[in-house]
Protein backbone atom coordinates (compact mmCIF):
# COMPACT_ATOMS: atom_id res chain seq x y z
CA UNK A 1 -5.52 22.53 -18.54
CA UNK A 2 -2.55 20.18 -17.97
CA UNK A 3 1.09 20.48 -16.27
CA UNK A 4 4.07 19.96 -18.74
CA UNK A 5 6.91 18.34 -17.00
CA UNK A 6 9.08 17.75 -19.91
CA UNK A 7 8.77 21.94 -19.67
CA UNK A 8 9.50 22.99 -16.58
CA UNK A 9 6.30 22.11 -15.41
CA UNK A 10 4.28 24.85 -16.91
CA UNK A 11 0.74 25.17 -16.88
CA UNK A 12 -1.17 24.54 -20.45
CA UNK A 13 -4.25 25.86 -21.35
CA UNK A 14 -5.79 24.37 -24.50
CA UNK A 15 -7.90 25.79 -26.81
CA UNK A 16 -9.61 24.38 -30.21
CA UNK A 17 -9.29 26.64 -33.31
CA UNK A 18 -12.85 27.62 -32.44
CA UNK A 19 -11.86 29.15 -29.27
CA UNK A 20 -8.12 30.37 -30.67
CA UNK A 21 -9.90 33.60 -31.90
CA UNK A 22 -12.21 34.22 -29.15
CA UNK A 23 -10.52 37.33 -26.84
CA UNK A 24 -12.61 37.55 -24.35
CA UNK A 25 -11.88 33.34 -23.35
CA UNK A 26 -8.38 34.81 -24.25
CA UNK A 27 -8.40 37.01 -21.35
CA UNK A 28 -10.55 34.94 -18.91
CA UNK A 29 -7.43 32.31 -19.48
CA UNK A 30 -4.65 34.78 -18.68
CA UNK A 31 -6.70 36.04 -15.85
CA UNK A 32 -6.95 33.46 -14.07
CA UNK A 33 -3.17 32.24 -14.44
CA UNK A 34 -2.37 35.77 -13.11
CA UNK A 35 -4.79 35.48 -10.00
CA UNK A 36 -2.58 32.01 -9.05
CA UNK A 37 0.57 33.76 -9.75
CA UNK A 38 1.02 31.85 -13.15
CA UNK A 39 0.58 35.08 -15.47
CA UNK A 40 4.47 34.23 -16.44
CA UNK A 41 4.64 30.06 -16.04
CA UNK A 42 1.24 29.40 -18.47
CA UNK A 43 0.97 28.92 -21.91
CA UNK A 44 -1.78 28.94 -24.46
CA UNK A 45 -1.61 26.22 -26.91
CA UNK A 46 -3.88 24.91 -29.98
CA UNK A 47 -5.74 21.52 -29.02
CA UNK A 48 -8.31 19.57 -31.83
CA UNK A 49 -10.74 18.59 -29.55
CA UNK A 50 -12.50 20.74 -26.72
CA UNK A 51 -12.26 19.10 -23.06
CA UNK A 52 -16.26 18.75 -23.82
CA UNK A 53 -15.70 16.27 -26.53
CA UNK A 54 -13.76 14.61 -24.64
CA UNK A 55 -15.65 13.79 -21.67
CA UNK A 56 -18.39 12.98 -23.70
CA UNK A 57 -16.48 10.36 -25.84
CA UNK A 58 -14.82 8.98 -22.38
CA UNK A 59 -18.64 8.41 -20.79
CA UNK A 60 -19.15 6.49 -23.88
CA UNK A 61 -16.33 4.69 -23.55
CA UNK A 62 -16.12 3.72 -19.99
CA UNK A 63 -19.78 2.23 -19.68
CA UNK A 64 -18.89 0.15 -22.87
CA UNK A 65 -16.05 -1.32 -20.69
CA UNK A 66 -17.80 -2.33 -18.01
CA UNK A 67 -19.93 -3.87 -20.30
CA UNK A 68 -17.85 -5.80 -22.45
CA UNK A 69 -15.54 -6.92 -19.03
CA UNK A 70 -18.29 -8.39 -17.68
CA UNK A 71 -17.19 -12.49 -17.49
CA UNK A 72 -14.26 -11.56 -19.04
CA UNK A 73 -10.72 -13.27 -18.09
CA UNK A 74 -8.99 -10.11 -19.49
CA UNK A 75 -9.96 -6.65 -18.46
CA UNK A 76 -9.96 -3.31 -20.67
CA UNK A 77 -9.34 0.07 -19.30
CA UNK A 78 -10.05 3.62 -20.41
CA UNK A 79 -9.36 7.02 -19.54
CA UNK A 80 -8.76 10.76 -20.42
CA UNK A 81 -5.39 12.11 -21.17
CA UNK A 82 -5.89 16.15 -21.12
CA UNK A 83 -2.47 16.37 -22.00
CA UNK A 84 -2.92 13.87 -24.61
CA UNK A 85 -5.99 15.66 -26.22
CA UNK A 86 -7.40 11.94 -26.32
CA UNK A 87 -9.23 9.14 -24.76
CA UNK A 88 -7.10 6.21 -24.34
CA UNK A 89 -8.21 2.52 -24.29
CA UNK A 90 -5.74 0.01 -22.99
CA UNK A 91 -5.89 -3.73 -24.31
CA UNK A 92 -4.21 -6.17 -22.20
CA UNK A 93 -0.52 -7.00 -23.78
CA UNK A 94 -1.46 -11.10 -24.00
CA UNK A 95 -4.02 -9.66 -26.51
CA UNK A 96 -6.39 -12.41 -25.52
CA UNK A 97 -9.87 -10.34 -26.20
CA UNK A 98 -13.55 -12.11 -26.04
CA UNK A 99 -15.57 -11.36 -29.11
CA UNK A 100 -17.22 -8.50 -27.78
CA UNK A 101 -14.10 -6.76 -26.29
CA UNK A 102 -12.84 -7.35 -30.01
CA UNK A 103 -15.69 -5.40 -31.69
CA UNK A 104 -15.67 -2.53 -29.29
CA UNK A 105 -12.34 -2.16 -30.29
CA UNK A 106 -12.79 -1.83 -33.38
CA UNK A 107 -16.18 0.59 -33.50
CA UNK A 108 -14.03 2.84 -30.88
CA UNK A 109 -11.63 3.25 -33.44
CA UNK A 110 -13.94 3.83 -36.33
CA UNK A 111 -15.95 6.29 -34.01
CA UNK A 112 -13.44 8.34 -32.25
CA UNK A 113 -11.00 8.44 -34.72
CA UNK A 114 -8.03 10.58 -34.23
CA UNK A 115 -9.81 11.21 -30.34
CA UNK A 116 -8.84 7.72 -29.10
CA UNK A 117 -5.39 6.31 -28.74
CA UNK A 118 -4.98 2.18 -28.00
CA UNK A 119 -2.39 0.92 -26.52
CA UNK A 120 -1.07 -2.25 -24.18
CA UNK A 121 -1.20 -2.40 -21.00
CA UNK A 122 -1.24 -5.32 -18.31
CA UNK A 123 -4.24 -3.87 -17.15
CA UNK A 124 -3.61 -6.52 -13.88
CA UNK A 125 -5.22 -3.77 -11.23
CA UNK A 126 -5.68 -5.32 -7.80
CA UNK A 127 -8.52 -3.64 -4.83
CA UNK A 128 -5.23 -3.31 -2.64
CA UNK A 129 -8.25 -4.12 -0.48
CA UNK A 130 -8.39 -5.33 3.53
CA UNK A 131 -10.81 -7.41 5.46
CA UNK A 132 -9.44 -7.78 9.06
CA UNK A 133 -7.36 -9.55 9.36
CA UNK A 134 -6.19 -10.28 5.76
CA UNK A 135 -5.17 -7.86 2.99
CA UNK A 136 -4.55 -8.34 -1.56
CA UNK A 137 -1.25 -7.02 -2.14
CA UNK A 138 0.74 -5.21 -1.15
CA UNK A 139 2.14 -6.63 1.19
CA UNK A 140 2.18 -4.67 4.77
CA UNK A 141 2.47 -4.91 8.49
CA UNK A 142 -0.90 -6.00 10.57
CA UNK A 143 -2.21 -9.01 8.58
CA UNK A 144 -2.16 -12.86 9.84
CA UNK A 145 0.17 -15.07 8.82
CA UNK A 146 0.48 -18.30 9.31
CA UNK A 147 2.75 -21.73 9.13
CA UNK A 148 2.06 -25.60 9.29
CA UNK A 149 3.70 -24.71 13.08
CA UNK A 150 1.95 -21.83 14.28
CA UNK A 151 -0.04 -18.18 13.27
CA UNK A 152 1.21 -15.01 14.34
CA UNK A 153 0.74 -11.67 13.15
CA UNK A 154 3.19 -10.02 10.37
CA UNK A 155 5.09 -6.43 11.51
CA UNK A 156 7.03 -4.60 9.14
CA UNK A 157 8.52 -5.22 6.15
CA UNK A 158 12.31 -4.35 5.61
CA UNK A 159 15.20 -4.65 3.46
CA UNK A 160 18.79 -6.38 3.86
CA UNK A 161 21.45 -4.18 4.04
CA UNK A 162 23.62 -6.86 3.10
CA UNK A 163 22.19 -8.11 -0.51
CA UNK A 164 18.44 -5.80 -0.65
CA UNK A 165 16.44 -8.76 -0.15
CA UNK A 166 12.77 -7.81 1.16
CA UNK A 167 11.79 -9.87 4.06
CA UNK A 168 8.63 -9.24 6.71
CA UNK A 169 9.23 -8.84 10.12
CA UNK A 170 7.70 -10.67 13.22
CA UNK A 171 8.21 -11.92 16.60
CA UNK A 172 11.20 -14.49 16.98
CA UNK A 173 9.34 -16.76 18.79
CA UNK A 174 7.02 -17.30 15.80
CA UNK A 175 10.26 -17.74 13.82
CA UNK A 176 11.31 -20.29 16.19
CA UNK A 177 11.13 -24.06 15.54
CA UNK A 178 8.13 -22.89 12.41
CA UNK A 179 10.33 -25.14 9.41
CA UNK A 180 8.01 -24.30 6.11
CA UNK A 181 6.74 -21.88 4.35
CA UNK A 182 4.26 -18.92 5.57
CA UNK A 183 1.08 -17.75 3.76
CA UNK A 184 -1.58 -15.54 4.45
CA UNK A 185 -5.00 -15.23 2.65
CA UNK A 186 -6.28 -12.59 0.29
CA UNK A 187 -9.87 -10.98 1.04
CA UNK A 188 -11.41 -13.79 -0.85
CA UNK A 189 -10.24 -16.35 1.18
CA UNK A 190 -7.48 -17.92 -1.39
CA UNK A 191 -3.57 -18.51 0.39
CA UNK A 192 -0.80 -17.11 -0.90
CA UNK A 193 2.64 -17.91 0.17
CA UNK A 194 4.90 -15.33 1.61
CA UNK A 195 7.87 -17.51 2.26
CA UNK A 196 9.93 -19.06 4.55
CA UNK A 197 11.69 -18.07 8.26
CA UNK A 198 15.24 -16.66 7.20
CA UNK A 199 16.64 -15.67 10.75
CA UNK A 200 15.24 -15.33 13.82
CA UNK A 201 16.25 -14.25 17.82
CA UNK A 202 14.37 -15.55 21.05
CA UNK A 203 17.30 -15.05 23.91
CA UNK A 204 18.59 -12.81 26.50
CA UNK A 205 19.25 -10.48 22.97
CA UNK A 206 15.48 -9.87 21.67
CA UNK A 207 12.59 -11.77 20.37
CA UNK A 208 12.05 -10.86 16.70
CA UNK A 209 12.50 -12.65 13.25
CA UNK A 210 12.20 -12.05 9.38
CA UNK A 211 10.65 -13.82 6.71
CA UNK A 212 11.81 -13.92 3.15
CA UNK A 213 9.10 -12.26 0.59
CA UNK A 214 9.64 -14.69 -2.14
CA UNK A 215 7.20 -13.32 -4.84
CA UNK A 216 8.43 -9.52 -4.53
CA UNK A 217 6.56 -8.57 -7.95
CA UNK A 218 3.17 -10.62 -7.18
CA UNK A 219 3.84 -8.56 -2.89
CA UNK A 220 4.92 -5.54 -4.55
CA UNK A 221 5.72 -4.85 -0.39
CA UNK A 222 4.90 -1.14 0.82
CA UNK A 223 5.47 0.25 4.25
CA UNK A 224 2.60 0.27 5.25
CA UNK A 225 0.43 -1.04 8.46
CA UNK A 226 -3.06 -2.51 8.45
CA UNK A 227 -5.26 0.03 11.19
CA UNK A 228 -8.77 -1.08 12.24
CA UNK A 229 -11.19 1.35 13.59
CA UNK A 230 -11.24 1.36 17.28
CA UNK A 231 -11.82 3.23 20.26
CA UNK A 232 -8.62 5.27 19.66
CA UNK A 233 -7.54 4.92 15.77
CA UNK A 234 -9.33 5.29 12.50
CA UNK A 235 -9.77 2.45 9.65
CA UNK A 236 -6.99 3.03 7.29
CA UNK A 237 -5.61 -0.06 5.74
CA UNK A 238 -2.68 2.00 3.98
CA UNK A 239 -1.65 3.47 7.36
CA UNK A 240 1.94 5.27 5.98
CA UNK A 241 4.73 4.55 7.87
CA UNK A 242 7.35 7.33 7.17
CA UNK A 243 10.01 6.85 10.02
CA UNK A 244 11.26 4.61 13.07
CA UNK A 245 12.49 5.52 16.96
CA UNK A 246 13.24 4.80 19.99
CA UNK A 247 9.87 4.34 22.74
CA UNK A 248 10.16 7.28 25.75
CA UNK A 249 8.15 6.57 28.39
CA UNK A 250 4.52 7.94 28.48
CA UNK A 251 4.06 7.72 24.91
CA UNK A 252 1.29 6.62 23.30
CA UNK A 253 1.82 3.90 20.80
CA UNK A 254 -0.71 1.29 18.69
CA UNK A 255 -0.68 -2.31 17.42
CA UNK A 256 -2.69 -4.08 15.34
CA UNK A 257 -2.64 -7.40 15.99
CA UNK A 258 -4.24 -10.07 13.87
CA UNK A 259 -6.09 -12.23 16.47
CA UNK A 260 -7.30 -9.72 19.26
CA UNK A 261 -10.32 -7.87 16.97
CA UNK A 262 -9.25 -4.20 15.88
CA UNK A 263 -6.22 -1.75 16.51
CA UNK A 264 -5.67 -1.09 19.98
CA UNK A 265 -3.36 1.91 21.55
CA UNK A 266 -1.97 2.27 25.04
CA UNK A 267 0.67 4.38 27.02
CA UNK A 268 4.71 3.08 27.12
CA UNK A 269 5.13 2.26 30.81
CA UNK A 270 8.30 0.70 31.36
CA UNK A 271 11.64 0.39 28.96
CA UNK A 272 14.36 -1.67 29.40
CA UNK A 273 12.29 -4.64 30.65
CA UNK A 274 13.41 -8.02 31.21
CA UNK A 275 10.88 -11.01 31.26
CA UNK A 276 10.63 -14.58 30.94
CA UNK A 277 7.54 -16.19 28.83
CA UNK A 278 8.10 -19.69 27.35
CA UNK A 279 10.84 -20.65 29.31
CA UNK A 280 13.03 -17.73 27.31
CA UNK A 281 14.40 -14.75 29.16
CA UNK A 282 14.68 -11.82 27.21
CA UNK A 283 16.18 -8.45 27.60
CA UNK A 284 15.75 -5.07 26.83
CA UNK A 285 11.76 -4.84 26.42
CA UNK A 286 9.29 -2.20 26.77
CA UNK A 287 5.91 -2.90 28.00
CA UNK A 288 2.73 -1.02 27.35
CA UNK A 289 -0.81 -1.20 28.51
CA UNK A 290 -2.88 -1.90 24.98
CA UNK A 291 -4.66 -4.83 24.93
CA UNK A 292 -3.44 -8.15 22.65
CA UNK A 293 -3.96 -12.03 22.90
CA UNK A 294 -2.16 -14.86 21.51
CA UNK A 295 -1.47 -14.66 17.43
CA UNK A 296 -1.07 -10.99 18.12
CA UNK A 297 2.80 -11.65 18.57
CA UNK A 298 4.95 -9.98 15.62
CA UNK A 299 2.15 -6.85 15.23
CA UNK A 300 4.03 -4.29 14.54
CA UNK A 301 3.29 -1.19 17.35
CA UNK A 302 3.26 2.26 15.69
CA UNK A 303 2.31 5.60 16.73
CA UNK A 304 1.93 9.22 14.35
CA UNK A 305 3.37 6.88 11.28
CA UNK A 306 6.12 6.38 13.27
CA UNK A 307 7.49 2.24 14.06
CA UNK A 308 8.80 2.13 17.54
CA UNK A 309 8.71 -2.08 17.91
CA UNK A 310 6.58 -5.59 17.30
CA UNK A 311 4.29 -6.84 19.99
CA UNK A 312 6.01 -9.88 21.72
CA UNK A 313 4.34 -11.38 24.87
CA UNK A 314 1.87 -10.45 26.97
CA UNK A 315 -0.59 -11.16 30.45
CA UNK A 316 -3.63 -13.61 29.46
CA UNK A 317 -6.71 -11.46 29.86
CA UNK A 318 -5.36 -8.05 30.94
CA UNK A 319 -3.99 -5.33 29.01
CA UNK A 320 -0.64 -5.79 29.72
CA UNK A 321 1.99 -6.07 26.51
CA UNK A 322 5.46 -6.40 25.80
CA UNK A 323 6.98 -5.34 22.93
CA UNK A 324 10.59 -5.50 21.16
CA UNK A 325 12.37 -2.08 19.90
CA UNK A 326 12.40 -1.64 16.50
CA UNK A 327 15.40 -0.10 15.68
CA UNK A 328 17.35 -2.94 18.08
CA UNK A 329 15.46 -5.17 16.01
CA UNK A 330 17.01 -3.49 12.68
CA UNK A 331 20.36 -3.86 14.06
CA UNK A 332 20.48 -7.58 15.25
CA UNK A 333 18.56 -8.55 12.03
CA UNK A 334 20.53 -6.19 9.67
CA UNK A 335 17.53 -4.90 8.23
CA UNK A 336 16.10 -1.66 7.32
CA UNK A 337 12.08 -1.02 7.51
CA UNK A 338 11.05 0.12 4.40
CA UNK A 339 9.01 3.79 4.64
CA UNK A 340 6.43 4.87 2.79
């Protein structure tokens, strides 16, 4: 059973010629699309090979993948396409095979027949994996980054609203006098450059920054946020981030900050704060009680999968942080975040 969108997403139930003439599966089918409420959005159509066949032939298939990819420097793939009626197996495009990927090729073909379909595909699939404090692709808010200059912690990633460049967000202090290019590290330890400081703001105006993402494609950026587990928030290292707003005191909000251990949460005290730290005053702060320590600065402070500002400053050895507004931070930077 499948849903055709090229047919106004109706639901198709496929059966072999075997089955076509059997009434009672007949009226199991159309008795269970009435008992959803599909009786009228269902159809019955003629498939060659029974979902059993299939299955079967896919087993086969996959554990012969894993085989054959073992030391490989290009990677098959394989899967079942109900609506298909087939297994597929996807070669990568440069067509660069070992000798063993090459011959199960070939006896798929000869064995499955008219049940397999091959076809190109990159086949380039990344863990999109995290190990605190450094994530693969994509890119998101929460990881370390650093510069020949300094480390800091990377927010959110937005978008120009002048020319729809992607650029990641951070504290302008970090953006401040750090000439060069930033990287961060994949789990496996290996750097990968993110790019260099575009604009940044430490003055009486705010204290935030953006970098350019230089290697959109290789980032593929979501908007997302690295969380940790913790005392008050759950591991989730695709943590959505759907909207942004304005702090109101008494909220609770989070960070994740790359130096400090884990995602930590706290109540909004104060708004409007003004503070000096570095021999900058800046304006127009909140402050919050979570805990951070230097390198968190830029972590972007969330709360519900909602971005409310990026982690600026803060009292050595006491819970005690400031952060800057996010959607101030959009407006001096001209940048939207991008939402998930």
């Amino acid at each position: 059973m499948w849903i055709d969108p090229s047919d106004g997403d109706r639901v198709k139930i496929g059966v072999t010629a075997l089955q076509s003439g059997n009434t009672k599966l007949s009226a199991v089918a159309r008795g269970a699309a009435e008992t959803v409420g599909l009786l009228e959005a269902h159809d019955v159509v003629r498939v060659q090979h029974s979902l059993h066949e299939l299955e079967r032939a896919n087993a086969w298939l996959s554990d012969e993948v894993a085989r054959v990819n073992q030391g490989a420097s290009e990677h098959l793939s394989a899967g079942l396409r109900i609506d298909r009626n087939a297994v597929y197996l996807h070669v990568p495009v440069s067509g660069d095979l070992s000798a063993e990927q090459r011959a199960l090729v070939a006896l798929a073909s000869a064995t499955l027949d008219d049940a397999l379909v091959i076809d190109a595909r990159a086949n380039k699939y990344s863990a999109y994996a995290c190990t605190y404090p450094f994530c693969d692709p994509p890119l998101r808010g929460g990881i370390r980054i650093m510069n020949a200059a300094k480390s800091c912690t990377g927010g959110f990633v937005a978008r120009s609203n002048v020319d729809n460049k992607l650029y990641m967000m951070t504290a302008g202090h970090c953006g401040f006098g750090a000439q060069g290019v930033w990287w961060t590290d994949f789990q496996d330890s290996s750097a990968h450059n993110i790019g260099s400081t575009w604009h940044w703001e430490w003055n009486s105006g705010g204290d935030m920054s953006i970098i350019t993402v230089d290697n959109v494609a290789g980032w593929s950026p979501r908007g997302w946020v690295e969380v940790t587990a913790g005392p008050f928030t759950t591991a989730n290292s695709q943590y959505p981030i759907t909207s942004t707003n304005w702090s109101v005191t008494g909220q609770r909000v989070c960070t994740t900050g790359s130096f400090f251990g884990r995602s930590d949460c706290g109540i909004v005290q104060e708004l409007s704060v003004t503070a000096t730290y570095g021999g900058v005053t800046v304006n127009n702060l909140a402050q919050t009680n979570l805990c951070g320590i230097n390198g968190d600065s830029g972590a972007p402070i969330y709360s519900s999968n909602v971005a409310y500002g990026m982690l600026v400053a803060g009292t050595p050895g006491q819970c005690d942080i400031l952060y800057q507004g996010i959607r101030w931070a959009e407006a001096v930077l001209n940048v939207k975040l991008i939402l998930n």
